[in-house]
C-alpha atoms as a PDB file:
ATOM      1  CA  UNK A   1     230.821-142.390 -22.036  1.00  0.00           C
ATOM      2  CA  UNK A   2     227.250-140.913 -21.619  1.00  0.00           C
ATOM      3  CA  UNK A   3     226.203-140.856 -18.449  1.00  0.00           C
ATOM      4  CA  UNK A   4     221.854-141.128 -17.788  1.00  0.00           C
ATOM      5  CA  UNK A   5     220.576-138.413 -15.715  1.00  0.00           C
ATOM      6  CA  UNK A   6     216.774-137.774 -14.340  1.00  0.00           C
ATOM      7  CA  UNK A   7     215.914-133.787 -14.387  1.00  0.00           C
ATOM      8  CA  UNK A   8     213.375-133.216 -11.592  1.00  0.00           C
ATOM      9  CA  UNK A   9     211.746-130.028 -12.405  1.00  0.00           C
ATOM     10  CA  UNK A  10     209.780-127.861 -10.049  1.00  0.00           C
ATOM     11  CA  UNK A  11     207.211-125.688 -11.663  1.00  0.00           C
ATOM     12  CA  UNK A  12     205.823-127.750 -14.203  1.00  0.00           C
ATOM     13  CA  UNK A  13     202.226-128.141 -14.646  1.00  0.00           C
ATOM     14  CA  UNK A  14     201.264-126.217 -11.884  1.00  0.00           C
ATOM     15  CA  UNK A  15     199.762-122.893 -10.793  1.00  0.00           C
ATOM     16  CA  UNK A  16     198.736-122.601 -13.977  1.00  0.00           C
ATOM     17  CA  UNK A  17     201.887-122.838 -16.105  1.00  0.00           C
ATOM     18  CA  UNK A  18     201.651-126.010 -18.540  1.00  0.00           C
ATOM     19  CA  UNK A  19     203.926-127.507 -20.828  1.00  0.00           C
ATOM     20  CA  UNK A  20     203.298-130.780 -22.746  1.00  0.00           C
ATOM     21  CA  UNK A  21     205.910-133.125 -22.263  1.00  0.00           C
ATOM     22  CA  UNK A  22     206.554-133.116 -25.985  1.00  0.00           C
ATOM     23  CA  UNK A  23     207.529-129.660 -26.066  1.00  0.00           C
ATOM     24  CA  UNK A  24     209.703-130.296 -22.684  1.00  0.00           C
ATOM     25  CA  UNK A  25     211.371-133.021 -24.386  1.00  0.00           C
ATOM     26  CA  UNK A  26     212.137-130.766 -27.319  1.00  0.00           C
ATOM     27  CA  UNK A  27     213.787-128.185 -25.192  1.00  0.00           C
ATOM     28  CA  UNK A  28     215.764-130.411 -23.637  1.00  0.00           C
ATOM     29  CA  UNK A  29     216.936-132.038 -27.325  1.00  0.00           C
ATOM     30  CA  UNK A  30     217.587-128.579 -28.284  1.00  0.00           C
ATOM     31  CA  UNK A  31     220.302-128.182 -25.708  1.00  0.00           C
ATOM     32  CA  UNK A  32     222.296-131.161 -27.413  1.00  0.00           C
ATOM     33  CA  UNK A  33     220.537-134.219 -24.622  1.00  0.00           C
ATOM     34  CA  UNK A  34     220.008-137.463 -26.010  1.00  0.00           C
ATOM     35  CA  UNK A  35     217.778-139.990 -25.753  1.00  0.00           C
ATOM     36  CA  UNK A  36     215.144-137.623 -23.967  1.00  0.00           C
ATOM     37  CA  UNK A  37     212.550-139.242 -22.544  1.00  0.00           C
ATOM     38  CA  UNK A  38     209.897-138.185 -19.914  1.00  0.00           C
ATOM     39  CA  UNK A  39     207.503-139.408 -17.305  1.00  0.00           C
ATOM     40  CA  UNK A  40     204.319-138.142 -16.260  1.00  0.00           C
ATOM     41  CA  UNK A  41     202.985-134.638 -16.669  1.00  0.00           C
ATOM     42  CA  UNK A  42     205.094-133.340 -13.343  1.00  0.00           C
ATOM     43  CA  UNK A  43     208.424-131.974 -14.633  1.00  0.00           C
ATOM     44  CA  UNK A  44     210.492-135.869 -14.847  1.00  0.00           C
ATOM     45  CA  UNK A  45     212.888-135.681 -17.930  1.00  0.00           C
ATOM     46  CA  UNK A  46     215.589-138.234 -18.764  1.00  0.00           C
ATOM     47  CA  UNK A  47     218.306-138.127 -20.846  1.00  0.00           C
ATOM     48  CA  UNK A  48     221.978-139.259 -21.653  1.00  0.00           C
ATOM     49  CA  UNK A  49     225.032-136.779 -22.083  1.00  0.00           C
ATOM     50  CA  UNK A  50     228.666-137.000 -21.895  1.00  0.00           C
ATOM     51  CA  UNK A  51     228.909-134.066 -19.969  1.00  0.00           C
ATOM     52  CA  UNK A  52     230.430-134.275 -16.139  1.00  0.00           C
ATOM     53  CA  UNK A  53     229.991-130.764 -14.918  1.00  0.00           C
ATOM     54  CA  UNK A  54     226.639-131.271 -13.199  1.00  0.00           C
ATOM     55  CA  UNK A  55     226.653-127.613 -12.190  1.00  0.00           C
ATOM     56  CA  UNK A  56     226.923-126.042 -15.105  1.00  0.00           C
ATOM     57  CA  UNK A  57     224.429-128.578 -16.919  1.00  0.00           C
ATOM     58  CA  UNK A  58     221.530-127.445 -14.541  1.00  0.00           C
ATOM     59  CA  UNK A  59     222.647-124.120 -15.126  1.00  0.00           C
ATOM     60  CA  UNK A  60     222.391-124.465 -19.012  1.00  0.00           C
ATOM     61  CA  UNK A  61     219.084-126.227 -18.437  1.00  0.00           C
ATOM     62  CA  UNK A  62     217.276-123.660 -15.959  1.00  0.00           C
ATOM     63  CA  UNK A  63     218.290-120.848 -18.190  1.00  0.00           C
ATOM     64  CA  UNK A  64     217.043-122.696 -21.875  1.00  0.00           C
ATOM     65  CA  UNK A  65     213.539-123.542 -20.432  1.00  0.00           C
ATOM     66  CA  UNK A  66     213.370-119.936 -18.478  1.00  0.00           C
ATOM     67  CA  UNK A  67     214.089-118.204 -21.990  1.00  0.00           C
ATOM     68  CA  UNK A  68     211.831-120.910 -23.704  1.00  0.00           C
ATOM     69  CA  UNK A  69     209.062-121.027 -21.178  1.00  0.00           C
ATOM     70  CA  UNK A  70     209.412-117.380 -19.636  1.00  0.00           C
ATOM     71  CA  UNK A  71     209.564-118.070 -16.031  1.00  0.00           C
ATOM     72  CA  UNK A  72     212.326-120.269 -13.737  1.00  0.00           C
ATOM     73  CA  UNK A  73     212.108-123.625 -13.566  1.00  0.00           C
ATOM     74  CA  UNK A  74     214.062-124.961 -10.935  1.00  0.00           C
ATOM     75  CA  UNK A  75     216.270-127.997 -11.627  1.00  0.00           C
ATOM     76  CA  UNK A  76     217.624-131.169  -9.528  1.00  0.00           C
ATOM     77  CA  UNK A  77     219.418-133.177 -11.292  1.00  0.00           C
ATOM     78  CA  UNK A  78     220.293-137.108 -10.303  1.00  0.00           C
ATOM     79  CA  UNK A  79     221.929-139.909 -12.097  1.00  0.00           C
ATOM     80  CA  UNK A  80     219.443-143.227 -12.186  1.00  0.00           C
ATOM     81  CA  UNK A  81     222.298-144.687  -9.737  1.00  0.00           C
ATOM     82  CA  UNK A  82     221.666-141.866  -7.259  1.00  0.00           C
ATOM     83  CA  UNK A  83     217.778-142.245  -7.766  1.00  0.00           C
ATOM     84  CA  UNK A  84     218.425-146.135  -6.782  1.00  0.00           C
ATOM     85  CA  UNK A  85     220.229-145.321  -3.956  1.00  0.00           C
ATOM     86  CA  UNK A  86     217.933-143.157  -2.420  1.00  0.00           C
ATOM     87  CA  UNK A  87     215.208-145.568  -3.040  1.00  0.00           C
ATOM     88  CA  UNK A  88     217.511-148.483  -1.880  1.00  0.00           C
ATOM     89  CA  UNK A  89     218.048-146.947   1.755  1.00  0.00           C
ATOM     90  CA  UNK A  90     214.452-147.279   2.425  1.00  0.00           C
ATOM     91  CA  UNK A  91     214.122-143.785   4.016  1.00  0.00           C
ATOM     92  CA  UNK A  92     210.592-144.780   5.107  1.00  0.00           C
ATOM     93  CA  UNK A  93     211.888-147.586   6.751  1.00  0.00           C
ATOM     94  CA  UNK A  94     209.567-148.178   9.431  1.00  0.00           C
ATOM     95  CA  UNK A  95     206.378-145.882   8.854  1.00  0.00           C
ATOM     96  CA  UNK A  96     203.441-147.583   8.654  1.00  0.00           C
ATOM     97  CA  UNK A  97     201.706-146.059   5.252  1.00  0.00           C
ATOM     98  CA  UNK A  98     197.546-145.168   5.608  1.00  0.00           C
ATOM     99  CA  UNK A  99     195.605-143.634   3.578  1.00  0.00           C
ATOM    100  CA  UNK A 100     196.175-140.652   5.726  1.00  0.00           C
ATOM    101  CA  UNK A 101     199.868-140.523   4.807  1.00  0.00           C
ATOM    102  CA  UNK A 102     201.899-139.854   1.574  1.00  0.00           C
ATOM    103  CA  UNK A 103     205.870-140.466   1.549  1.00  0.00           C
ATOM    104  CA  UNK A 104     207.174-137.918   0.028  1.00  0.00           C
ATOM    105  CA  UNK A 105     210.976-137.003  -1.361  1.00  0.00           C
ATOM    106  CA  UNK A 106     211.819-133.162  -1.601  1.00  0.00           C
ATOM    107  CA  UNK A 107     214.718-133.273  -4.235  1.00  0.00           C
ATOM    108  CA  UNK A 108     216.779-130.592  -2.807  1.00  0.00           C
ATOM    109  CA  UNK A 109     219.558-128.284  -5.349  1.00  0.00           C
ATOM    110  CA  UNK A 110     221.861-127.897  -2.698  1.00  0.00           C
ATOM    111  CA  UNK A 111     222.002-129.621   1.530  1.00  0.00           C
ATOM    112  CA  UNK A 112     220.131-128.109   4.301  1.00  0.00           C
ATOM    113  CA  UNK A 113     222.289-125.903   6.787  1.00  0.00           C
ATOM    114  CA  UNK A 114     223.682-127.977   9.502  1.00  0.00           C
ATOM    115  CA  UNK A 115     221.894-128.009  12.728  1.00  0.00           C
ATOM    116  CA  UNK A 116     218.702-129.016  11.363  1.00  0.00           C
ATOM    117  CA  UNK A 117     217.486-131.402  14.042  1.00  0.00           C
ATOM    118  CA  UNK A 118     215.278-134.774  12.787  1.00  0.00           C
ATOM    119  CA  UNK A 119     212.469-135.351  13.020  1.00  0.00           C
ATOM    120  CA  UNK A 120     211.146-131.720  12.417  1.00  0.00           C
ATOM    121  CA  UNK A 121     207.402-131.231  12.590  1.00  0.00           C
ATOM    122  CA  UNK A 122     204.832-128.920  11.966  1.00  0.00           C
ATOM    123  CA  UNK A 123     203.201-126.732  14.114  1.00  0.00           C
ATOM    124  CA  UNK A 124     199.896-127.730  12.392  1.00  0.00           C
ATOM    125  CA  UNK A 125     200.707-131.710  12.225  1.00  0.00           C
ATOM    126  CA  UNK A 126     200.227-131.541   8.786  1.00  0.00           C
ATOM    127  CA  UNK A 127     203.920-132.818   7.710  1.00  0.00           C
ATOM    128  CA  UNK A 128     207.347-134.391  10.017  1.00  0.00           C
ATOM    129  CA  UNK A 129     210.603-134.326   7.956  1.00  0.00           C
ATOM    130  CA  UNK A 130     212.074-137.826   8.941  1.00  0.00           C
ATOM    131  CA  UNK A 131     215.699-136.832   7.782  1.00  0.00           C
ATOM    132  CA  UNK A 132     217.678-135.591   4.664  1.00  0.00           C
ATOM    133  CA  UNK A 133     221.089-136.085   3.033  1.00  0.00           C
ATOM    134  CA  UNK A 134     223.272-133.349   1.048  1.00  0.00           C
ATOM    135  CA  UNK A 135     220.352-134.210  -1.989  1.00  0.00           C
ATOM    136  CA  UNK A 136     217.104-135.109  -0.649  1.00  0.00           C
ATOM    137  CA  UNK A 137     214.758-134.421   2.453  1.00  0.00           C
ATOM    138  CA  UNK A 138     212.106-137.321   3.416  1.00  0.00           C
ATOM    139  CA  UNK A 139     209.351-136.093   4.543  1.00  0.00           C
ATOM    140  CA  UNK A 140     205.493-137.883   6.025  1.00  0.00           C
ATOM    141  CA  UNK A 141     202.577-136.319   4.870  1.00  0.00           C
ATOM    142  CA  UNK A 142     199.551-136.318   7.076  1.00  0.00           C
ATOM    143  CA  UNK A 143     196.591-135.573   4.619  1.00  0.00           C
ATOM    144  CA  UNK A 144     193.233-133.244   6.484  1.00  0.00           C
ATOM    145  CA  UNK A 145     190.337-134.032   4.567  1.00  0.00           C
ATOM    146  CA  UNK A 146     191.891-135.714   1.712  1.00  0.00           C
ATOM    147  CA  UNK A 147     194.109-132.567   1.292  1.00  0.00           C
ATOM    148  CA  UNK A 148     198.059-131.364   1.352  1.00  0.00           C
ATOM    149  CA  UNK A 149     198.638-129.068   4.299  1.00  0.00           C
ATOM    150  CA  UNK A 150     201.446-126.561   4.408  1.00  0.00           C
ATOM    151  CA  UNK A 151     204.845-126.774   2.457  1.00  0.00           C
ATOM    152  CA  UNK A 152     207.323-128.511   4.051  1.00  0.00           C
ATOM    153  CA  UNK A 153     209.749-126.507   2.603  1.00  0.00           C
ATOM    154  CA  UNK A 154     208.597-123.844   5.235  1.00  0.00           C
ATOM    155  CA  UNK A 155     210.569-125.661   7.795  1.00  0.00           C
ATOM    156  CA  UNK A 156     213.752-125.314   6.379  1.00  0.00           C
ATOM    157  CA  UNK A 157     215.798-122.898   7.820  1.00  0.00           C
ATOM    158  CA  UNK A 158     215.370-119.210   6.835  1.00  0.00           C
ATOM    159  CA  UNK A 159     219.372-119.439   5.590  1.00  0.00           C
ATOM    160  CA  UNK A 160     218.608-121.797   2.972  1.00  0.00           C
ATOM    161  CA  UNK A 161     218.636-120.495   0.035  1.00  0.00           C
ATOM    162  CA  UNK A 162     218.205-123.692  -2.374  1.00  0.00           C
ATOM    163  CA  UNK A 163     215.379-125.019  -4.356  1.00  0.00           C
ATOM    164  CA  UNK A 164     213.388-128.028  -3.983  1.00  0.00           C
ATOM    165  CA  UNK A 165     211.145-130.165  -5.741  1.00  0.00           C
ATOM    166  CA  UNK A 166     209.046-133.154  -4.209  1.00  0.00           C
ATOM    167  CA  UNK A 167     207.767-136.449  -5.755  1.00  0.00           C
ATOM    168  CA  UNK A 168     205.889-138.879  -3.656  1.00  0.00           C
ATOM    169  CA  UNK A 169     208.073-141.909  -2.785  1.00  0.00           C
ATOM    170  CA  UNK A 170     206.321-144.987  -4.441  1.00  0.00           C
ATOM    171  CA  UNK A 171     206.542-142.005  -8.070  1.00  0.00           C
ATOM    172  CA  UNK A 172     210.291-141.991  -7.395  1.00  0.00           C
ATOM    173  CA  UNK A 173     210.765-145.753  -7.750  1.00  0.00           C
ATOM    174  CA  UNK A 174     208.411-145.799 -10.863  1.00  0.00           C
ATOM    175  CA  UNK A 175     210.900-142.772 -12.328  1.00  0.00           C
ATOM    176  CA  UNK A 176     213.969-144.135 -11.816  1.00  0.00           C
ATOM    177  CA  UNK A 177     212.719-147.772 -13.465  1.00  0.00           C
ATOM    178  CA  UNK A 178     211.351-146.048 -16.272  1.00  0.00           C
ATOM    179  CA  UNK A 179     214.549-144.137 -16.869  1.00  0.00           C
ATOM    180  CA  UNK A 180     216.144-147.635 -16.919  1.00  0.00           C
ATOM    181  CA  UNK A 181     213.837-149.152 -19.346  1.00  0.00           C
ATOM    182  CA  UNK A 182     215.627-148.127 -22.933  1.00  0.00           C
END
């Protein structure tokens, strides 16, 4: 039985690297995926496979699109069951959203070391990271000037040695229903 999956790619349309999501959905048909869709222009691919070996899909993914594209593209990939979970638990619970503020969801290709105390901030106030679980971090925002501040990323400890990805929160619910839609 297949099982639906959303790819959330890091590196995709940005810094100057860009890739039309027709060719992304052909590299990802090339490696056997079906029913490839995508959403947006920010790296969100979906597609059905029978195969259960999540590690070694993302593996076989990262390494087609780095040969096909010619630099790394990070990988996190969900089910649409995980995707409604996360956006189920309402990991936002609680903040009161501005204009000031984006929600955002830092996909994450393997859990934060333990120890990581919650909420973290930044030194700047730019960003607080709420909380994670083994797949995601949730982190607030705080826009200067209409802009992003610093990479939360930077917070994570210097032992980590994952990847990450982020998609604003109210973009993750609007992936995971298109992925339903058939």
């Amino acid at each position: 039985m297949a099982q639906t999956y959303i790819a959330f790619l890091r590196a995709i349309n940005v810094g100057g690297r860009t890739v039309r999501m027709e060719r992304l959905r052909e590299l990802f048909a090339e490696l056997g995926l079906e029913r490839v869709r995508s959403y947006i222009q920010s790296g969100n691919v979906f597609f059905d496979t029978a195969r259960t070996d999540r590690a070694a899909l993302t593996r076989r993914i990262e390494q087609h699109l780095e040969t096909a594209l010619g630099y790394p593209v990070p990988t996190m990939l969900r089910t649409v069951e995980e995707v409604e979970e996360l956006v189920a638990a309402e990991p936002f619970a609680g903040v009161e959203v501005t204009p000031e503020l984006r929600l955002c969801v830092v996909f994450l290709s393997e859990p934060l070391p333990d120890g990581l105390e919650f909420p973290v901030h930044s030194p700047k106030g730019d960003w607080d990271i709420l909380g994670a679980d083994p797949g995601a971090a949730y982190v607030v925002v705080h826009l200067r000037n209409g802009r992003l501040g610093t990479n939360p990323a930077t917070a994570f400890p210097p032992n980590y040695t994952g990847q990450g990805t982020s998609r604003f929160f109210h973009t993750t619910a609007k992936i995971v229903a298109a992925a339903r839609k058939d």
